[in-house]
N, C-alpha and C. Protein backbone atom coordinates (compact mmCIF):
# COMPACT_ATOMS: atom_id res chain seq x y z
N UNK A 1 -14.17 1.10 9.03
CA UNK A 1 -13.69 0.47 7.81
C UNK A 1 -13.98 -1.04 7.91
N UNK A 2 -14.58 -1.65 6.81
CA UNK A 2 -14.83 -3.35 6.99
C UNK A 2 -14.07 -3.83 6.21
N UNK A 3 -13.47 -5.17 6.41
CA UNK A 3 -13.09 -5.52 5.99
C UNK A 3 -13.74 -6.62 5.11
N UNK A 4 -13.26 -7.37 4.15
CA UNK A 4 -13.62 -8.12 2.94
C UNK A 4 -14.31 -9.45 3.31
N UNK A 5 -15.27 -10.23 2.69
CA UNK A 5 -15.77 -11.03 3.49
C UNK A 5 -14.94 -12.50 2.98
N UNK A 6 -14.85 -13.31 3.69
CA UNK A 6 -14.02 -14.25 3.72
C UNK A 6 -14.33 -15.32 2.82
N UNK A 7 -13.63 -15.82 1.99
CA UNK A 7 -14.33 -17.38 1.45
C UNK A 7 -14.51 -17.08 0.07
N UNK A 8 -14.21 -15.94 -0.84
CA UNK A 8 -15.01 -15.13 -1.41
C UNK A 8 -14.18 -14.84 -2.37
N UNK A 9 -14.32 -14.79 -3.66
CA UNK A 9 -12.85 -14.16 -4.70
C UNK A 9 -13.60 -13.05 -4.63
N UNK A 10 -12.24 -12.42 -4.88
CA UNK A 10 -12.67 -10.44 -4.59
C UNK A 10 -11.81 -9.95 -5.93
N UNK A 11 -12.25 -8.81 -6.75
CA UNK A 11 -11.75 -8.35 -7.58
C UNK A 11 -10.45 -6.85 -6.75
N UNK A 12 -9.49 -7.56 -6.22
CA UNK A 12 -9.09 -6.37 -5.01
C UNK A 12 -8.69 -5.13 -5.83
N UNK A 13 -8.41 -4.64 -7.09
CA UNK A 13 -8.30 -3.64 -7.83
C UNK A 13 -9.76 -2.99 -7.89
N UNK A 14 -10.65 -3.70 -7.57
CA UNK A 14 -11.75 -3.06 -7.88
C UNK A 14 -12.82 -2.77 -6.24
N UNK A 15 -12.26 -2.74 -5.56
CA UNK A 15 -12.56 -3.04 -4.16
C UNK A 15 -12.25 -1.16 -3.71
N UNK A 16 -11.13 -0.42 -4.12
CA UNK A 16 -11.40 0.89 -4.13
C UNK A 16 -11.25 1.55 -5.41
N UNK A 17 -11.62 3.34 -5.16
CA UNK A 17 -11.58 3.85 -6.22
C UNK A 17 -11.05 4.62 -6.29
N UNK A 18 -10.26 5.28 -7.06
CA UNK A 18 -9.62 6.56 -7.18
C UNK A 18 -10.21 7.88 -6.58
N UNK A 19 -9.83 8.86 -5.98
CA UNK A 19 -11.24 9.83 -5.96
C UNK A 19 -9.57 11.35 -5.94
N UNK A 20 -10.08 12.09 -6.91
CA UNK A 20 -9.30 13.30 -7.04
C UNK A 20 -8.77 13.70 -6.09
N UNK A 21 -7.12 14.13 -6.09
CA UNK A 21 -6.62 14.89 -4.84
C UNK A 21 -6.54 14.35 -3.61
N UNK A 22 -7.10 12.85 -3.49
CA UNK A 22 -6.78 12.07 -2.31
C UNK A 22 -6.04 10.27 -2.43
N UNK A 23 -6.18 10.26 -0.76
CA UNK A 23 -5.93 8.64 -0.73
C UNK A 23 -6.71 7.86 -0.40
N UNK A 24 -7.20 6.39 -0.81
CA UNK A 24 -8.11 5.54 -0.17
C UNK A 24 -7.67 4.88 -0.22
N UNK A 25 -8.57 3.80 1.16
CA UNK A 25 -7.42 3.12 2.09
C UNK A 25 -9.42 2.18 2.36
N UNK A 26 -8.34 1.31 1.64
CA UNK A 26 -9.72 -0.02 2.50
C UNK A 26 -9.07 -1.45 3.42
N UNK A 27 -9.39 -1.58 4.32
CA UNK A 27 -8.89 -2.90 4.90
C UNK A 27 -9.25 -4.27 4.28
N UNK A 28 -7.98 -4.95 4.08
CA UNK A 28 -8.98 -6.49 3.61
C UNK A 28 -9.60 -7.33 4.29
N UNK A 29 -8.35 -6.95 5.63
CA UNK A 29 -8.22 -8.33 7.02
C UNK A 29 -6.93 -7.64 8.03
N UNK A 30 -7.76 -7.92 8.96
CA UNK A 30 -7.34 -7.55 10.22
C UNK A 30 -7.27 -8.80 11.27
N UNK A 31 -5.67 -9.09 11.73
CA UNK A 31 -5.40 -10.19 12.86
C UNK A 31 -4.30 -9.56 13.47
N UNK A 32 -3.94 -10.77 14.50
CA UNK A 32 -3.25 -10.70 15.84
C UNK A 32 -1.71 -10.79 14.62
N UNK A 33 -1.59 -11.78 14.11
CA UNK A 33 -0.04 -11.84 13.09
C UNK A 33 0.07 -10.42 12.06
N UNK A 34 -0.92 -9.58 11.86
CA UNK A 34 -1.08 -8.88 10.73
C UNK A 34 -2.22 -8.45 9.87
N UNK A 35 -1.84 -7.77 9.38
CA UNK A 35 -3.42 -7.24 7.97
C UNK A 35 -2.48 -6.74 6.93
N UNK A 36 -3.81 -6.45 5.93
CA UNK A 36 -4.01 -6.45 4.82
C UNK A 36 -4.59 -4.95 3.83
N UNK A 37 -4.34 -3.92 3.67
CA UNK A 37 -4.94 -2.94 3.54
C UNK A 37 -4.41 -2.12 1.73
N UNK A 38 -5.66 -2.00 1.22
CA UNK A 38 -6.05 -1.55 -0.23
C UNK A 38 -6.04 0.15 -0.03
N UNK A 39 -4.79 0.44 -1.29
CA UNK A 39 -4.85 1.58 -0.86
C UNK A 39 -4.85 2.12 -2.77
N UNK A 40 -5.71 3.38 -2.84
CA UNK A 40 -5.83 4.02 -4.08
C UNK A 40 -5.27 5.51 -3.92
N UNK A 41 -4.28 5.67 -4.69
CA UNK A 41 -3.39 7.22 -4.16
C UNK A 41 -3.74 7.89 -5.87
N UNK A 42 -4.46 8.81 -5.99
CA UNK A 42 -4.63 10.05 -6.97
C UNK A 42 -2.88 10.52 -7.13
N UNK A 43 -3.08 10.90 -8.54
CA UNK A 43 -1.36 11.20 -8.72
C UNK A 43 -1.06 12.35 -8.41
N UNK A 44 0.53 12.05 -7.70
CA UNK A 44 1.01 13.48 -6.89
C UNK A 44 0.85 13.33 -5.33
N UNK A 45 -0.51 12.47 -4.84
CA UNK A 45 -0.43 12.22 -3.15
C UNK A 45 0.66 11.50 -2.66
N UNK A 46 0.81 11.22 -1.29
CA UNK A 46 2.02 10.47 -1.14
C UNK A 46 1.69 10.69 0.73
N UNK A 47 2.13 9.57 1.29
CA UNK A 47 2.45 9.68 2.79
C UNK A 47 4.07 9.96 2.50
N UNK A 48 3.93 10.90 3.95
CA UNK A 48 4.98 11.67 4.46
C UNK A 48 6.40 10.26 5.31
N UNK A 49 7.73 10.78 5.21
CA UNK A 49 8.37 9.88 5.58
C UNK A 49 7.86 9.39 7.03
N UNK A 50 8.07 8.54 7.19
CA UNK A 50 7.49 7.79 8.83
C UNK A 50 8.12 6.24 9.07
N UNK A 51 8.45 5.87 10.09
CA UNK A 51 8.60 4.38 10.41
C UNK A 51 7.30 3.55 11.03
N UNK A 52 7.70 2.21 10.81
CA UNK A 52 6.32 1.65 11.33
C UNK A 52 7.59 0.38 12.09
N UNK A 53 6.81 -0.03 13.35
CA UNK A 53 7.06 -1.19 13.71
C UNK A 53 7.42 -2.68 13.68
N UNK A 54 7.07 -2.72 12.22
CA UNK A 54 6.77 -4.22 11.93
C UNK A 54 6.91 -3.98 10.41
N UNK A 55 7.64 -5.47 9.69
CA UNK A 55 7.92 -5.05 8.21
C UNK A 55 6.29 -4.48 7.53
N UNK A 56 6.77 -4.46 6.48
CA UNK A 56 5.78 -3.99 5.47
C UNK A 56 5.71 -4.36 3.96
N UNK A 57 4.81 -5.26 3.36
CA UNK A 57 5.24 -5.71 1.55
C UNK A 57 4.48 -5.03 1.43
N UNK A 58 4.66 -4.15 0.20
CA UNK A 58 4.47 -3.63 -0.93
C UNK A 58 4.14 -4.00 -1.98
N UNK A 59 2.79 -4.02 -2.55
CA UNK A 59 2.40 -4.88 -4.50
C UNK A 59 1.69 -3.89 -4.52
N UNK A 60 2.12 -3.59 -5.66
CA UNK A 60 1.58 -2.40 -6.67
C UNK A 60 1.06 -3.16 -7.86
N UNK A 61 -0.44 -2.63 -7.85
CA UNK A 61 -1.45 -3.51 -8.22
C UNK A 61 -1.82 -2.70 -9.55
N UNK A 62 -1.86 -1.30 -9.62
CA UNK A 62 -1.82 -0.81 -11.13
C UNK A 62 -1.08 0.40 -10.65
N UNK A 63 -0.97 0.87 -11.51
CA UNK A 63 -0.06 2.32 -12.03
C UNK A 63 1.43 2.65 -12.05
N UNK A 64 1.54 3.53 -11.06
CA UNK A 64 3.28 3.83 -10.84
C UNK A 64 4.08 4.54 -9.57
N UNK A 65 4.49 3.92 -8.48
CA UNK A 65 4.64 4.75 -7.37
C UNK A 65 6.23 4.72 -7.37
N UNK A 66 6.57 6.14 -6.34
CA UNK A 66 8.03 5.89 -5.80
C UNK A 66 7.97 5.68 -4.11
N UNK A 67 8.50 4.65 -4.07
CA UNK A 67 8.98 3.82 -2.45
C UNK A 67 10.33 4.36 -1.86
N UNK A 68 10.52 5.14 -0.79
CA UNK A 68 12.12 5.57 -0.76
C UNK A 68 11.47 4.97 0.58
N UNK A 69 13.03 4.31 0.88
CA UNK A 69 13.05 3.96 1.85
C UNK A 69 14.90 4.33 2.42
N UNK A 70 14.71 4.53 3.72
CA UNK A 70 15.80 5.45 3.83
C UNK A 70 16.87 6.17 3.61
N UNK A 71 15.72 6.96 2.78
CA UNK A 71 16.41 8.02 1.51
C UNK A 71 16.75 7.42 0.11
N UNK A 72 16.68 6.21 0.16
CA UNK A 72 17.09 5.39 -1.57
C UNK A 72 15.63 5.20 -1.56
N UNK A 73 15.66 6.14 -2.87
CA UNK A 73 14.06 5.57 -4.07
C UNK A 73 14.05 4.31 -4.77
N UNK A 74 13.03 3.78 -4.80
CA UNK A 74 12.94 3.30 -5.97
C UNK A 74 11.14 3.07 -6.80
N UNK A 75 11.51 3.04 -8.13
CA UNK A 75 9.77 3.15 -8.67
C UNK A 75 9.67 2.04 -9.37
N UNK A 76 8.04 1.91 -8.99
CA UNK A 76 7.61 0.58 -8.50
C UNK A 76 6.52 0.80 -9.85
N UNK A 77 6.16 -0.43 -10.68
CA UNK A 77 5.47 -0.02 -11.26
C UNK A 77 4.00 -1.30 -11.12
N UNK A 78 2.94 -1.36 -11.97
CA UNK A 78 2.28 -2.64 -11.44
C UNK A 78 3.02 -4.00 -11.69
N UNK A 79 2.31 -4.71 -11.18
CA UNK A 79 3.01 -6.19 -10.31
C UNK A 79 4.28 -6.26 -9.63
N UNK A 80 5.07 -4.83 -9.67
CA UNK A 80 6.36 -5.36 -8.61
C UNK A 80 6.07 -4.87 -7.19
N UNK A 81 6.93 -5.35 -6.42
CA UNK A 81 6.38 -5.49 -5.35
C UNK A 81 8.07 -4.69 -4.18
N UNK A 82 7.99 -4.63 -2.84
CA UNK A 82 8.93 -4.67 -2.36
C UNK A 82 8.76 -4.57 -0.88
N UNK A 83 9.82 -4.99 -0.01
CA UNK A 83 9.38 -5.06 1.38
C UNK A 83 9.80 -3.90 2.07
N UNK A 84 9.36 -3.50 2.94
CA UNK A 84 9.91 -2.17 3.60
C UNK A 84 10.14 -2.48 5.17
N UNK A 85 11.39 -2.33 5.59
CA UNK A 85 11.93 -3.27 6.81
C UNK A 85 11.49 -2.04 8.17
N UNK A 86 11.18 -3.01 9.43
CA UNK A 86 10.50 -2.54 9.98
C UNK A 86 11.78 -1.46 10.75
N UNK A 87 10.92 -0.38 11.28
CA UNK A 87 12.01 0.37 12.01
C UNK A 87 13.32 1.91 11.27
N UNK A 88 12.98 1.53 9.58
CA UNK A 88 13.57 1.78 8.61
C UNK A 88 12.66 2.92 8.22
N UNK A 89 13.05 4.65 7.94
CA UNK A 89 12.35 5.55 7.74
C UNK A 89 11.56 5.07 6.42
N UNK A 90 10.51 5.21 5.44
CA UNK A 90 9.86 5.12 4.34
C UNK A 90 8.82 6.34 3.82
N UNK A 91 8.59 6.31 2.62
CA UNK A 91 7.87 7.01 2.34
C UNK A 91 7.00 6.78 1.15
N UNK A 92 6.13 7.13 0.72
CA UNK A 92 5.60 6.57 -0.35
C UNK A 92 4.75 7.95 -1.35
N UNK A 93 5.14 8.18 -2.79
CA UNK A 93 4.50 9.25 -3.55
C UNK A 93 3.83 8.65 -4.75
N UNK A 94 2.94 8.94 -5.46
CA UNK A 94 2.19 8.65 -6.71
C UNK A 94 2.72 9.26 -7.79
N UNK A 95 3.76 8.32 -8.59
CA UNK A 95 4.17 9.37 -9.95
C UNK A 95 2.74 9.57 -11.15
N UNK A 96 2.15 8.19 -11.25
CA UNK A 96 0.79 8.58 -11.70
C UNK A 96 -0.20 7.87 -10.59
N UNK A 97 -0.91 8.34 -10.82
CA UNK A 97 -2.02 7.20 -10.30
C UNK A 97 -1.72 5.80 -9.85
N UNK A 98 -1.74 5.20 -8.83
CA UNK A 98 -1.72 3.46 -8.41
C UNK A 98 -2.40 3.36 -7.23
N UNK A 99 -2.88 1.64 -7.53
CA UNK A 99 -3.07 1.11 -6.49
C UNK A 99 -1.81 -0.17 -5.59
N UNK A 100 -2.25 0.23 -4.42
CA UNK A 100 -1.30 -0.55 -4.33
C UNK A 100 -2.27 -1.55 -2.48
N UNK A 101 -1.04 -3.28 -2.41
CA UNK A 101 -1.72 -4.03 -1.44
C UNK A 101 -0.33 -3.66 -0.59
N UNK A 102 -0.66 -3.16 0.60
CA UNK A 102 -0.25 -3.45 1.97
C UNK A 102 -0.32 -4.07 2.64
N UNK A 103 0.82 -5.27 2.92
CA UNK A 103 0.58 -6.39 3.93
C UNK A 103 1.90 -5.77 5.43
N UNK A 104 1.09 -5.84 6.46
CA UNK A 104 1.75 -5.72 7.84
C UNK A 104 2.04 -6.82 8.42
N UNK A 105 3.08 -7.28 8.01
CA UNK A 105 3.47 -8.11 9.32
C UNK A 105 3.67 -8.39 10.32
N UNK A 106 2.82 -8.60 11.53
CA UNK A 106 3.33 -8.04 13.43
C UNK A 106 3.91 -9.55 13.63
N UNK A 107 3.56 -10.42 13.34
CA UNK A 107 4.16 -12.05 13.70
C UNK A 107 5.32 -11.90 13.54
């Protein structure tokens, strides 16, 4: 997976694409504090509940997702955004179609 080239305005909605019945997942930027990763979820996909290490923001860049995070939903629609605290079960489903930006925070 490459990531985005630097210096550069990027259209990041347009950087992946939808593709039927799945998820895509592009990296923007990858470091030692964190990355950056573009993700396009077909409606109805969804990652399974899981924890991650290190917080997590959430911007939902078009469509409509639900974010539960330990066990409280909430739906996210484009431009809102939300953080998902590290250590904290989460999950993420596509009520329609969205894209959404994943920022990892390890710093």
């Amino acid at each position: 997976m490459s990531t985005a080239p630097k210096s550069e305005v990027l259209n990041v909605t347009g950087l992946v694409e939808y593709q039927t019945g799945a998820i895509v997942s592009r990296q923007i930027t990858n470091a030692e504090g964190g990355n950056v990763t573009l993700f396009a979820f077909d409606e109805g996909q969804e990652l399974s509940e899981h924890t991650a290490p290190f917080d997590a923001f959430v911007h939902v860049l078009d469509g409509e997702a639900e974010i539960k995070i330990s066990g409280t939903p909430s739906l996210l629609k484009a431009g809102e955004a939300i953080l998902m605290p590290a250590g904290q079960p989460h999950a993420v489903k596509a009520i329609k179609r969205f894209k959404m930006l994943l920022t990892m925070i390890k710093a």
